[in-house]
Protein backbone atom coordinates (compact mmCIF):
# COMPACT_ATOMS: atom_id res chain seq x y z
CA UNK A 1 0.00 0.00 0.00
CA UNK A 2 1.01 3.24 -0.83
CA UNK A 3 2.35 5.05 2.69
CA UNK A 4 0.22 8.40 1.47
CA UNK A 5 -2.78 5.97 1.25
CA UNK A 6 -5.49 6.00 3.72
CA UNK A 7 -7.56 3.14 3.74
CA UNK A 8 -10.88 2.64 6.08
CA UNK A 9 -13.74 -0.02 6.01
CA UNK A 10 -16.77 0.49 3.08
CA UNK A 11 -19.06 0.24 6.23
CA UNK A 12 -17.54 2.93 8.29
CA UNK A 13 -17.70 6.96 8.47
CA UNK A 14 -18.92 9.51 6.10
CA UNK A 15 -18.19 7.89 3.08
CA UNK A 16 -19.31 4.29 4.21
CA UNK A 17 -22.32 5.59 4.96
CA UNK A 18 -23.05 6.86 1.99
CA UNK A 19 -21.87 4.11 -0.41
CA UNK A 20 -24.23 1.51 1.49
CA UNK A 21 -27.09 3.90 1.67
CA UNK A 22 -26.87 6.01 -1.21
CA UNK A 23 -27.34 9.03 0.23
CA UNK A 24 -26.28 12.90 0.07
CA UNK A 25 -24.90 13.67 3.24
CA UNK A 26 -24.52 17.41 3.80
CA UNK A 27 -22.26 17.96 7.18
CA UNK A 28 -22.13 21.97 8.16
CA UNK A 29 -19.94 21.59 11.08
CA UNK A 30 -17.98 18.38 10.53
CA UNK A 31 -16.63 17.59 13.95
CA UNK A 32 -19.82 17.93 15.47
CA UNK A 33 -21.43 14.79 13.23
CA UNK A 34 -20.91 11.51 15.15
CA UNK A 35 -19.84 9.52 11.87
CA UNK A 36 -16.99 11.81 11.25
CA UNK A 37 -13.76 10.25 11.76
CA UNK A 38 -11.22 13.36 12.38
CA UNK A 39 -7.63 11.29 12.73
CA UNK A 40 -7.38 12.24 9.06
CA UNK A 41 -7.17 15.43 9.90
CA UNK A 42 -4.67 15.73 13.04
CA UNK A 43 -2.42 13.23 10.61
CA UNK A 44 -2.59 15.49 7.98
CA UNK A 45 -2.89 18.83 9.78
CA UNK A 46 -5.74 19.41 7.55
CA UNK A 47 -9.01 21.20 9.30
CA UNK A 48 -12.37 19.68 7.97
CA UNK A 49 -15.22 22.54 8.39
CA UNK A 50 -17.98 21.38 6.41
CA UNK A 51 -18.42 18.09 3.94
CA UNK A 52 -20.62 17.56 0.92
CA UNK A 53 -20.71 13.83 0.03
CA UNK A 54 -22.35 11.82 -2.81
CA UNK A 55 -22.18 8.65 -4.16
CA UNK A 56 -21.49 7.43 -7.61
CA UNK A 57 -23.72 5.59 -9.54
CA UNK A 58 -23.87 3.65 -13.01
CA UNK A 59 -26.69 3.47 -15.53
CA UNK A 60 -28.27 0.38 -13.64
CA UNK A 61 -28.20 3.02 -10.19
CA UNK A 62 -25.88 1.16 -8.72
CA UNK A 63 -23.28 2.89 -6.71
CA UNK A 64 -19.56 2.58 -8.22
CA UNK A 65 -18.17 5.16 -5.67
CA UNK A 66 -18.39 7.94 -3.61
CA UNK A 67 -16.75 11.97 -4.16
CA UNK A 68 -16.46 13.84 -0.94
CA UNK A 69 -16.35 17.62 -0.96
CA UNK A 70 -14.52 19.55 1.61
CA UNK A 71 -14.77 22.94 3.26
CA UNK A 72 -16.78 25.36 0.66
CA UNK A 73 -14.35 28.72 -0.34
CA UNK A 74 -17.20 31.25 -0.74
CA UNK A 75 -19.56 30.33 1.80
CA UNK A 76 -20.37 28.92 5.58
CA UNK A 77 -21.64 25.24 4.49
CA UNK A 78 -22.39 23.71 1.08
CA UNK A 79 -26.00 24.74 -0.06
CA UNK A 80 -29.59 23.11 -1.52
CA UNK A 81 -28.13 24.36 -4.75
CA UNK A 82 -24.48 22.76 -4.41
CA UNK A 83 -25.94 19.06 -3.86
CA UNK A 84 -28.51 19.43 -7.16
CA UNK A 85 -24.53 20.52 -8.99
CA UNK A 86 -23.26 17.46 -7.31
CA UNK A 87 -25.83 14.56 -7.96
CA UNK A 88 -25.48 15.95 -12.09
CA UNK A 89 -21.53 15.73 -11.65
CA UNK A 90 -21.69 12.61 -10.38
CA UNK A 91 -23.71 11.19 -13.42
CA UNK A 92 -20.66 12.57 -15.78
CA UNK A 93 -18.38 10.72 -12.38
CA UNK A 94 -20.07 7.38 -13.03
CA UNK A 95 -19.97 7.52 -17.19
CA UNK A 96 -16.63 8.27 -16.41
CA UNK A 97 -15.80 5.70 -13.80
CA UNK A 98 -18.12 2.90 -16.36
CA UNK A 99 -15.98 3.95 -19.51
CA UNK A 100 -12.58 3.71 -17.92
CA UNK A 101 -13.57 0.21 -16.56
CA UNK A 102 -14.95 -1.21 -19.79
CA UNK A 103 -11.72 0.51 -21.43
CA UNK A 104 -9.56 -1.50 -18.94
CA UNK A 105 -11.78 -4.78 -19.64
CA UNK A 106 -11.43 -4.06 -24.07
CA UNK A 107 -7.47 -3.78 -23.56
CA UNK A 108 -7.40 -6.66 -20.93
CA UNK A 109 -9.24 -8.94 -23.61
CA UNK A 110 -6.91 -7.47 -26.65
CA UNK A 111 -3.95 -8.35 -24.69
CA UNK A 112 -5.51 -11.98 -23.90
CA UNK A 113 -6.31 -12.21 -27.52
CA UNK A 114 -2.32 -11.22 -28.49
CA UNK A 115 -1.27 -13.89 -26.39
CA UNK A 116 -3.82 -16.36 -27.32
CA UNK A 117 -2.16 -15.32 -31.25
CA UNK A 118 1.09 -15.39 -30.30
CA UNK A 119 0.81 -19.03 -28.92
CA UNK A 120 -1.16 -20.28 -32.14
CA UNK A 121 1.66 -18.72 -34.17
CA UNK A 122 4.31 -20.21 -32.28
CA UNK A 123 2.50 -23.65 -32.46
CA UNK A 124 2.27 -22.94 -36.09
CA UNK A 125 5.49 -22.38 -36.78
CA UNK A 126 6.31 -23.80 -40.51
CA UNK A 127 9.75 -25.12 -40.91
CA UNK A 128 12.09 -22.50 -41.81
CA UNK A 129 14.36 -25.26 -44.55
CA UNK A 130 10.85 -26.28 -46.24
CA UNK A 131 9.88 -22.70 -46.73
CA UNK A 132 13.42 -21.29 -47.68
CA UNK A 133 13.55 -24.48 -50.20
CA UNK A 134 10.03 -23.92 -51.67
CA UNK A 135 11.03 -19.91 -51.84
CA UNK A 136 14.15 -20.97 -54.35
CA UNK A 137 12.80 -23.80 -55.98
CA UNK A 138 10.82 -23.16 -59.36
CA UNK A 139 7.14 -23.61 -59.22
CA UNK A 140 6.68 -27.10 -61.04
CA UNK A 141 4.23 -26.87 -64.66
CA UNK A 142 1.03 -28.44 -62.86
CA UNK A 143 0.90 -31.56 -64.89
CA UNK A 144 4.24 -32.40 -63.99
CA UNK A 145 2.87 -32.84 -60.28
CA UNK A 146 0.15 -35.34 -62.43
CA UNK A 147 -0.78 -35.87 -65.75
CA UNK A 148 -4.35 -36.12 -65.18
CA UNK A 149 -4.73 -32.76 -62.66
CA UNK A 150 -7.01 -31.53 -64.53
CA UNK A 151 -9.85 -33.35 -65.61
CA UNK A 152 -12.81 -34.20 -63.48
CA UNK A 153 -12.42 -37.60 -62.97
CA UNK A 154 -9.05 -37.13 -61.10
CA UNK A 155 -8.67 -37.84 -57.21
CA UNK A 156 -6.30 -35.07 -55.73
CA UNK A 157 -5.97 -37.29 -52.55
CA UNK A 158 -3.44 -39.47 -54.29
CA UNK A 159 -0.90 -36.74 -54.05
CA UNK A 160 1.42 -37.31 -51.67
CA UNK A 161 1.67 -35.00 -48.72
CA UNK A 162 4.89 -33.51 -49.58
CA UNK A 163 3.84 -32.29 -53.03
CA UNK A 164 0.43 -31.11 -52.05
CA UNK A 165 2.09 -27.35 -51.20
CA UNK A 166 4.19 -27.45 -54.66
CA UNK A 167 0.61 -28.35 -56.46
CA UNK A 168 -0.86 -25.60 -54.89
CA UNK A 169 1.51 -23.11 -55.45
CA UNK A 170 1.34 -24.45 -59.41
CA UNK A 171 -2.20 -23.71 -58.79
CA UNK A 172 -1.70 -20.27 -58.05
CA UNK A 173 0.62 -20.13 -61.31
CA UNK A 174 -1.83 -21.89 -63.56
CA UNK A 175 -4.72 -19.70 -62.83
CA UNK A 176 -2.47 -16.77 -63.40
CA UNK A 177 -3.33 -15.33 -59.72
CA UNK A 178 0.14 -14.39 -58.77
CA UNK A 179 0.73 -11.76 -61.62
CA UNK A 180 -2.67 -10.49 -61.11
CA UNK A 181 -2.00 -9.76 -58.05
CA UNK A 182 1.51 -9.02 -57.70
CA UNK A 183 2.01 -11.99 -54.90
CA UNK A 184 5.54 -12.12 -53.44
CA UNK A 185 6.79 -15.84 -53.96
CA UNK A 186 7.92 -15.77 -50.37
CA UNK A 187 4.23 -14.72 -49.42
CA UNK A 188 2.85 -17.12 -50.77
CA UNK A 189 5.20 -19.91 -49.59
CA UNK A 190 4.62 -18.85 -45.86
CA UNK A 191 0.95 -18.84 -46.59
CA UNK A 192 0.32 -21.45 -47.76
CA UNK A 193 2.30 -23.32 -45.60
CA UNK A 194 0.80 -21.71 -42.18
CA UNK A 195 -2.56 -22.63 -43.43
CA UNK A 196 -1.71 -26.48 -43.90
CA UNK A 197 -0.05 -26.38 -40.43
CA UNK A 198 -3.48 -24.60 -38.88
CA UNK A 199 -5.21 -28.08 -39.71
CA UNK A 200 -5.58 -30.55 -37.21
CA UNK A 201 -6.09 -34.01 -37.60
CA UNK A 202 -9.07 -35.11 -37.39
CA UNK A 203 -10.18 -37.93 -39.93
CA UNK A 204 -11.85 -36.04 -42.51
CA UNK A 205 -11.86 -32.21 -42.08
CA UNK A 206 -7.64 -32.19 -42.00
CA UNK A 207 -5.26 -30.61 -44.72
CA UNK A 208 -6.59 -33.22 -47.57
CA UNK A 209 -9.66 -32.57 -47.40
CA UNK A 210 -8.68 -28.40 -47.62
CA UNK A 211 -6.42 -29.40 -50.67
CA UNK A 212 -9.04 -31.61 -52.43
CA UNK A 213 -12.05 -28.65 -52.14
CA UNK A 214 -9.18 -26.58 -53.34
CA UNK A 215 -8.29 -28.58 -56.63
CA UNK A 216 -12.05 -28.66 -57.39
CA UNK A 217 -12.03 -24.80 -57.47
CA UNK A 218 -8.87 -25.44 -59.96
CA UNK A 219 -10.88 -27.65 -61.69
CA UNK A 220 -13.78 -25.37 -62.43
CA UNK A 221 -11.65 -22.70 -63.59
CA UNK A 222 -9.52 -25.30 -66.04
CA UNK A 223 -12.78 -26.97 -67.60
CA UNK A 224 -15.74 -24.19 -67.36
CA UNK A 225 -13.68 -21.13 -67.45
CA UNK A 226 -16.03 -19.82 -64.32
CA UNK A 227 -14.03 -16.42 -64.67
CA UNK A 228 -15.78 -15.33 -67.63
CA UNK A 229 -18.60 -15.12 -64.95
CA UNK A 230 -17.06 -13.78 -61.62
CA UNK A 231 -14.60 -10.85 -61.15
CA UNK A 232 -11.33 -11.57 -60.98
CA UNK A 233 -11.75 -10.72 -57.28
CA UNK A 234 -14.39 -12.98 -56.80
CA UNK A 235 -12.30 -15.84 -58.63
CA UNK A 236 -9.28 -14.68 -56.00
CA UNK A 237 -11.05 -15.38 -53.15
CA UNK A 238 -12.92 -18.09 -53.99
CA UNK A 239 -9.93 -20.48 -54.23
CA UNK A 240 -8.18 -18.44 -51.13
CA UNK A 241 -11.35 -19.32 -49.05
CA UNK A 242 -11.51 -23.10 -50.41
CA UNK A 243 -7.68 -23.51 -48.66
CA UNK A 244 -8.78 -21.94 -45.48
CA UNK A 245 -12.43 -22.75 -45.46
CA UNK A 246 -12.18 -25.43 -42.75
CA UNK A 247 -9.16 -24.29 -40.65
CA UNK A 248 -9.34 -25.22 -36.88
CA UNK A 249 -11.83 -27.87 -37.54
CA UNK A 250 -11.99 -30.09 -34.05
CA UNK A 251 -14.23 -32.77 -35.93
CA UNK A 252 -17.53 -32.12 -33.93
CA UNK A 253 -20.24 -30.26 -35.75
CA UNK A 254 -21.65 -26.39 -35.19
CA UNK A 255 -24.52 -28.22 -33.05
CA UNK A 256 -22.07 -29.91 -30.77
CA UNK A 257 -20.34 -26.65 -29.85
CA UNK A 258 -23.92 -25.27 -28.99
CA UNK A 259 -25.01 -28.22 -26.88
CA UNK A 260 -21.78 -28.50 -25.23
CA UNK A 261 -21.35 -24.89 -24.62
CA UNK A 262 -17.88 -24.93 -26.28
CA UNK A 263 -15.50 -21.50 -26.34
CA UNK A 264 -16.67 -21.67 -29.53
CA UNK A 265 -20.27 -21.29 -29.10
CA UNK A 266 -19.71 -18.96 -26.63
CA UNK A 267 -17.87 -16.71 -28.80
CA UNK A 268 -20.12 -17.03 -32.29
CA UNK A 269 -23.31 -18.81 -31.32
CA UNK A 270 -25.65 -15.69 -31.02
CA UNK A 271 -24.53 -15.33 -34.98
CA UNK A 272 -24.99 -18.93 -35.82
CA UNK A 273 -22.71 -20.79 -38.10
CA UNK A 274 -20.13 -20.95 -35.19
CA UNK A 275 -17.51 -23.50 -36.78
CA UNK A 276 -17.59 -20.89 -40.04
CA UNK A 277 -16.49 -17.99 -38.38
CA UNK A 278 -14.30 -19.78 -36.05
CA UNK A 279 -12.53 -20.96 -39.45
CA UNK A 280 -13.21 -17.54 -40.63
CA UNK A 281 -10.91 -16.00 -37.27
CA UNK A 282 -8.26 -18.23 -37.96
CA UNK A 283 -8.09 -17.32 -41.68
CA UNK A 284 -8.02 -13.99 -40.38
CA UNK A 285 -5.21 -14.63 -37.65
CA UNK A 286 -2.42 -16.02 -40.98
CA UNK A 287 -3.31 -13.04 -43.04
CA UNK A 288 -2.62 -10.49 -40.34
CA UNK A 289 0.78 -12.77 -39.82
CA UNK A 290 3.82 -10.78 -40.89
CA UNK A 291 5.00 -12.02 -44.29
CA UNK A 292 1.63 -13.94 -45.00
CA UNK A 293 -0.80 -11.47 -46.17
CA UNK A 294 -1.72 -12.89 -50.10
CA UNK A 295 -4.47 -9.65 -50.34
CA UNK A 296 -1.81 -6.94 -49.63
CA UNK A 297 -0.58 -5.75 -53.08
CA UNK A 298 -4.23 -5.41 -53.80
CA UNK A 299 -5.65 -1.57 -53.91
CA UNK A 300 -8.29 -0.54 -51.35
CA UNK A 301 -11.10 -1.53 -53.07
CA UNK A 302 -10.12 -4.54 -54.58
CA UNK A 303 -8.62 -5.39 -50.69
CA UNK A 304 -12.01 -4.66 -49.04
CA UNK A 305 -13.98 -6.33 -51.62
CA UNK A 306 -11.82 -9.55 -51.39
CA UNK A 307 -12.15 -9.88 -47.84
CA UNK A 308 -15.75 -9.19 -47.70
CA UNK A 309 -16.48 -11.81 -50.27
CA UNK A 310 -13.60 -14.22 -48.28
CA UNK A 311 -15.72 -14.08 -45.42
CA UNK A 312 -19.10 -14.44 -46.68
CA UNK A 313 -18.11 -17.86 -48.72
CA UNK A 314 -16.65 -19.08 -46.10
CA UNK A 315 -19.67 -18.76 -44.42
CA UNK A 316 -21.53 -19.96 -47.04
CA UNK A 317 -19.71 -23.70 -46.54
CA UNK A 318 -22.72 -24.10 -43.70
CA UNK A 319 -24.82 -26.02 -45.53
CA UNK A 320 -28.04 -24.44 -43.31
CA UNK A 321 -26.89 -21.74 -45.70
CA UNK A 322 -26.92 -23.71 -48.86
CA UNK A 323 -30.25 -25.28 -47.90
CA UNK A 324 -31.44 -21.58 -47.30
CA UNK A 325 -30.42 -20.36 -51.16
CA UNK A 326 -31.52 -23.45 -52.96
CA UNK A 327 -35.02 -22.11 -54.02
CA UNK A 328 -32.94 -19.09 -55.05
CA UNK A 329 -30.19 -21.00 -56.96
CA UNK A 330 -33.04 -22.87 -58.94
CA UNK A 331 -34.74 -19.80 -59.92
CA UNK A 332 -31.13 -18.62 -61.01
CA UNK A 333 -30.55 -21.34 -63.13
CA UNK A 334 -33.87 -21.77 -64.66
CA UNK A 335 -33.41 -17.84 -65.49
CA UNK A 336 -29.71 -18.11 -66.37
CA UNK A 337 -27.02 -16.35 -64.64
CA UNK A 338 -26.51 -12.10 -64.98
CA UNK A 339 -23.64 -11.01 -64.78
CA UNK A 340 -24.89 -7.64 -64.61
CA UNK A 341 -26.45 -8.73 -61.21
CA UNK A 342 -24.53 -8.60 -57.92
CA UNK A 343 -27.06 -10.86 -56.04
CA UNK A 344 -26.45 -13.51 -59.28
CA UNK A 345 -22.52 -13.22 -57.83
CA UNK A 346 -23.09 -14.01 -54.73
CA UNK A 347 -25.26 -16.75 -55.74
CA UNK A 348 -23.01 -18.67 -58.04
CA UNK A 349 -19.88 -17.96 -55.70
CA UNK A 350 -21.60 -19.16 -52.66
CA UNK A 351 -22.71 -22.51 -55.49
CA UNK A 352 -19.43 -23.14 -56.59
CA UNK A 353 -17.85 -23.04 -52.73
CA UNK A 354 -20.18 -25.72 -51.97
CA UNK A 355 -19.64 -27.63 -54.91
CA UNK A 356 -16.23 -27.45 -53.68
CA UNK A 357 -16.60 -28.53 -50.71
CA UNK A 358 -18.82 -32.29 -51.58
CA UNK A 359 -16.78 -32.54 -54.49
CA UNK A 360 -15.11 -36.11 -53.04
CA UNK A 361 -18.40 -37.27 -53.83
CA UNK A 362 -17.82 -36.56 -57.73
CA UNK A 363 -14.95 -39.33 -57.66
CA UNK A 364 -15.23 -42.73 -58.22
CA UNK A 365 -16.12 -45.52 -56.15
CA UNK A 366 -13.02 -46.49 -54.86
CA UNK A 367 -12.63 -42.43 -53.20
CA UNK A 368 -15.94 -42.17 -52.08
CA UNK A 369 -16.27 -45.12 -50.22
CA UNK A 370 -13.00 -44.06 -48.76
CA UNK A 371 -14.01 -40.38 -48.00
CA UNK A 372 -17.28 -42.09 -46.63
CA UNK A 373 -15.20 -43.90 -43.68
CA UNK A 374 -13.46 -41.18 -43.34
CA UNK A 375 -16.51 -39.03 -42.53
CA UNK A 376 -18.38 -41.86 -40.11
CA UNK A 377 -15.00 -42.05 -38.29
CA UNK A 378 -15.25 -38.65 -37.11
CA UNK A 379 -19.07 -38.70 -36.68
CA UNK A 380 -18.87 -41.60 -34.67
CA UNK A 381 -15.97 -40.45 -32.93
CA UNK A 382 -18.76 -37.36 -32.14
CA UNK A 383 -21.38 -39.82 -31.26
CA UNK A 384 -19.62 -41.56 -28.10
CA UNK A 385 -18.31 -38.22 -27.08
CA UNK A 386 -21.62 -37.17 -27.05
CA UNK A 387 -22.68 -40.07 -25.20
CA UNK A 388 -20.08 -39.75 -22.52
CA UNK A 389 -21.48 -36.54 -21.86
CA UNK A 390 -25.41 -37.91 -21.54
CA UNK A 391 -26.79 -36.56 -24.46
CA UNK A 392 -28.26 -38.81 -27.47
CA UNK A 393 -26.26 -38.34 -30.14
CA UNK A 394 -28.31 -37.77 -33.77
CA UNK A 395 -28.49 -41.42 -35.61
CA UNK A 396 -25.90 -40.31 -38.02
CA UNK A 397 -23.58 -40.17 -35.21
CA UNK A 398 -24.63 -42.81 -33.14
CA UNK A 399 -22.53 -45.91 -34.17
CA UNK A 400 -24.97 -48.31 -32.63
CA UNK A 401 -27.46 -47.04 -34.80
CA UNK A 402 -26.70 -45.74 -38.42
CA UNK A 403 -27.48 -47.78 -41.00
CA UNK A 404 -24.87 -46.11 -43.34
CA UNK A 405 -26.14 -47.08 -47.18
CA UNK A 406 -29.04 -45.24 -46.15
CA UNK A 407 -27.94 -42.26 -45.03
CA UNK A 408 -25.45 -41.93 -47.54
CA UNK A 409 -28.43 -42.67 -50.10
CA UNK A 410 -29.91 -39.48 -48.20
CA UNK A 411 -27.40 -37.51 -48.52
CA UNK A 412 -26.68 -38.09 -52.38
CA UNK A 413 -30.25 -37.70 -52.83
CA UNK A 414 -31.31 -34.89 -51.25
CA UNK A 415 -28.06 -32.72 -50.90
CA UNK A 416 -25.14 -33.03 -53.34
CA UNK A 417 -27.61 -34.31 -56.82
CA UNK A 418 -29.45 -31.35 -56.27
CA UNK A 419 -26.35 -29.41 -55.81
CA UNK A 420 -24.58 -30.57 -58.85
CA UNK A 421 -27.54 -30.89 -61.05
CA UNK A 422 -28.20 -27.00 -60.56
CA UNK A 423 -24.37 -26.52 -61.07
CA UNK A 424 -25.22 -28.17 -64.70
CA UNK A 425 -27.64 -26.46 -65.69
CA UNK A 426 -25.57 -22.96 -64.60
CA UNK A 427 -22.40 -24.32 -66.19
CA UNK A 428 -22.36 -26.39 -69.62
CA UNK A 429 -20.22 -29.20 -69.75
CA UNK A 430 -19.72 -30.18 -66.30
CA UNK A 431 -22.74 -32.74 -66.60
CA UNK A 432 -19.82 -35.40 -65.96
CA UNK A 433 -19.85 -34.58 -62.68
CA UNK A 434 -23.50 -35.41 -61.67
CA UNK A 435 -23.35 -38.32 -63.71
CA UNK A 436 -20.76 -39.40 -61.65
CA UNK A 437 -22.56 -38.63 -57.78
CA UNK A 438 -25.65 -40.27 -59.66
CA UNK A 439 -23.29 -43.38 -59.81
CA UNK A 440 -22.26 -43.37 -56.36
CA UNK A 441 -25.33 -43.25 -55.31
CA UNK A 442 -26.66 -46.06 -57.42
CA UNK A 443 -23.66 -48.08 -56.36
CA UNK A 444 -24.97 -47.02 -52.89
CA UNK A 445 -28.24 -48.33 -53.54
CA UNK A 446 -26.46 -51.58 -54.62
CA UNK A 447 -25.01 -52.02 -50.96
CA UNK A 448 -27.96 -51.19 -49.27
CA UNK A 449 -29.75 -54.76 -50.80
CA UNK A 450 -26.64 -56.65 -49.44
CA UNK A 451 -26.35 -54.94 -46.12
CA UNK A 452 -29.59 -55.51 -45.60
CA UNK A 453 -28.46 -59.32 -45.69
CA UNK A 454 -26.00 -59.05 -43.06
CA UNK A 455 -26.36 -57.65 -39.75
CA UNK A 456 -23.71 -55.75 -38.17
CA UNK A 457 -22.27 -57.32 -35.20
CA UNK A 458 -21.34 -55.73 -31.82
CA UNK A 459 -23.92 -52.81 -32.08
CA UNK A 460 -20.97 -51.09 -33.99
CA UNK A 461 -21.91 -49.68 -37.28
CA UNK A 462 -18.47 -49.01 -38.75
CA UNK A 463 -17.58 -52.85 -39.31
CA UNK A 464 -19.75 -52.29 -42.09
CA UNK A 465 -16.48 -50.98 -44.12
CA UNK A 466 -14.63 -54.32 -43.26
CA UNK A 467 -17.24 -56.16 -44.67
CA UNK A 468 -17.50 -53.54 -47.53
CA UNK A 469 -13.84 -54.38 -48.10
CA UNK A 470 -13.86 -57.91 -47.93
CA UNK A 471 -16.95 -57.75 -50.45
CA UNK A 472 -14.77 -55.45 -52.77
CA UNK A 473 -11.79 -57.83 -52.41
CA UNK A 474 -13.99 -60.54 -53.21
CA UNK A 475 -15.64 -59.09 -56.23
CA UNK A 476 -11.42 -58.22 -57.29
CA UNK A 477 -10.49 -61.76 -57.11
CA UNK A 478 -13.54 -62.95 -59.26
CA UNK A 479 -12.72 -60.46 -61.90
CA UNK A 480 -8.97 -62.04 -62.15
CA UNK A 481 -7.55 -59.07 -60.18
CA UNK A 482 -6.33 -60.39 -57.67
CA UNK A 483 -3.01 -58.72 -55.96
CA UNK A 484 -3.71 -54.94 -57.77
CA UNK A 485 -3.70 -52.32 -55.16
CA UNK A 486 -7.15 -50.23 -55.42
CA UNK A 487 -5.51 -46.15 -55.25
């Protein structure tokens, strides 16, 4: 304590009397009033004559402090008219008092949230030799990464891990963004790389899963030129927002964060779409990271515009938000598409993001089937967490439960044929890629007469992939195929 510093109980003298009661006390002769407490004043040397005190209060009237007046210059005692000045001084007191607190609190939480970056950034550290060799190393021709990179029918996920950052970075180069732009190589490098290492691991929404959604956009631009319809802004951060769209993703879903009253939720759910603008933050966090920022050599408008539209499709990746624009996105394709009209824009970016993102159910068998163990991993993984907490998990997510050829039927059905046949009827010539989630789902149809057959044992759905593979090895051997390694 400070040894100038005079401390006494909230409860005692003048001002204690005041802050519990709220009242004005006006004291004419101050030695004469039993509450005052006059050591002060023989430590001091000081000689109290008259006191004016008044407590502080906030806008819900409760008291935040008291001022105490002492010993009026031009007059005997304080007057009628000096505590009506006083209660109005102490409103501007307590606005005062209020603002420097919630100051204190908005500085305290930007420091928090400094650290809380700092950390993240440490954690994501890339390695300094793979960035310094990327940085010197040419950016390979794309189809030297694969022949087949570009078509459709092509699985990304059979790039290894190590070449996924050089394909991107020929991405970039292919689509003729770094020119456009004016991207520093070494930019892009540390970008690129700091968003792969803000992944987790989860089973499906990891760095793969980024880098496939990603090569769809690619794909899109390589076989149905989509930027003769969007800005070259729009086209920018469209494929931007398909690498970052899922950053930070735990592997629960938006609804788990809200039942289980997550950080998360706390932070976005009274916006909705809390994993989105959780993914959305982190995004945010590389950008502002020095050396990483891919939109800074764009002019103000073009920067603004990019980050709005960054931001809104990666919002857009909630399908409650696709489900939301479908009646919308019908009328636009039974209409055709305006490029004249901004709300057309936002439309077909908001489309193609989402086509994007289910695009491993475009692929053949062999991927989807993958992708689709990949998923149930995770939701079951949700499921018994779920459990373990007392709630009932949704059937999808309950292992004991799902019956997975039909909710994969479901899905194909209702969510990504719709999706893809609108896409087709938008965008001429990528018909091949409904034709190809229409056989999935047929294939899916297939499995669901067999399943049917054979029960799964131990209450645990997911031994349905064993016996999916052992059917599939099965069906190899008595096609003479014996020994070939399905990619």
């Amino acid at each position: 304590m400070n040894m100038n510093e005079l401390r006494i109980p909230i409860d005692q003298g003048i001002a204690g009397h005041v802050a519990t009661t709220g009242e004005i006390l006006n004291i004419k002769d101050a030695y004469s009033h039993p509450l005052f407490y006059s050591g002060v004043d023989h430590s001091t040397g000081f000689r109290t004559r008259n006191i004016l005190c008044f407590p502080i209060k906030n806008e819900g009237h409760e008291i935040v402090g008291v001022a105490e007046l002492c010993n009026k210059i031009n007059g005997p005692c304080f007057s009628t008219y000096d505590e009506e000045l006083a209660q109005a001084f102490s409103i501007y007191c307590g606005i005062s008092l209020v603002h420097s607190l919630l100051y204190k609190k908005v500085a305290d939480a930007q420091h928090r949230s400094k650290l809380s970056n700092e950390l993240m950034m440490y954690h994501m550290k890339v390695n300094e030799d793979e960035t310094a060799r990327l940085i010197v190393d040419k950016i390979p021709e794309i189809t030297s990464i694969h022949p087949d990179v570009s078509i459709f029918s092509f699985t990304p996920r059979v790039i290894y891990d190590d070449q996924t950052i050089p394909c991107c970075l020929a991405m970039f180069e292919d689509m003729g963004m770094i020119n456009r732009w004016r991207i520093h190589k070494e930019t892009l490098v540390k970008f690129v790389l700091m968003v792969k290492k803000g992944y987790r691991d989860p089973p499906y929404h990891n760095w793969y899963h980024a880098f496939s959604v990603s090569h769809f956009c690619y794909l899109l631009y390589k076989n149905l030129r989509i930027d003769q319809l969007l800005t070259d802004v729009e086209l920018f951060a469209l494929f931007v927002a398909c690498l970052c769209h899922d950053l930070d993703h735990r592997g629960t879903n938006n609804a788990f964060q809200v039942s289980s009253k997550s950080v998360l939720a706390a932070l976005y759910s009274s916006e909705g779409s809390v994993l989105e603008r959780h993914h959305f933050a982190q995004a945010m966090c590389i950008l502002n990271t020095e050396g990483c920022n891919i939109f800074e050599n764009l002019n103000k408008r073009d920067y603004e515009q990019a980050l709005d539209l960054f931001q809104e499709i990666i919002l857009a990746t909630d399908l409650a938000h696709h489900l939301s624009a479908v009646k919308d996105l019908e009328t636009m394709a039974k209409e055709g598409y305006d490029k004249s009209n901004p709300r057309c824009h936002t439309l077909l970016t908001c489309l193609l993001m989402t086509s994007c993102d289910l695009s491993d159910q475009t692929k053949g068998w062999g991927t989807t089937k993958k992708i689709a163990e990949l998923i149930y991993q995770e939701f079951f993984r949700q499921g018994d967490l779920e459990k373990s907490m007392g709630y009932r998990p949704h059937e999808m997510m309950d292992r004991e439960k799902a019956f997975i050829p039909d909710l994969q039927i479901s899905f194909l059905e209702n969510i990504a044929m719709p999706l893809y046949r609108i896409l087709g009827d938008l965008l001429p010539g990528s018909e091949c890629v409904y034709e190809a989630v229409k056989a999935n789902r047929d294939t899916w149809m297939q499995i669901r007469e067999t399943a049917k057959h054979k029960p799964i044992t131990h209450g645990n759905s997911f031994d349905f992939f064993k016996m999916l593979d052992e059917d599939d090895d099965m069906s190899l051997v008595n096609n003479g195929e014996g020994g070939k390694e399905n990619h």
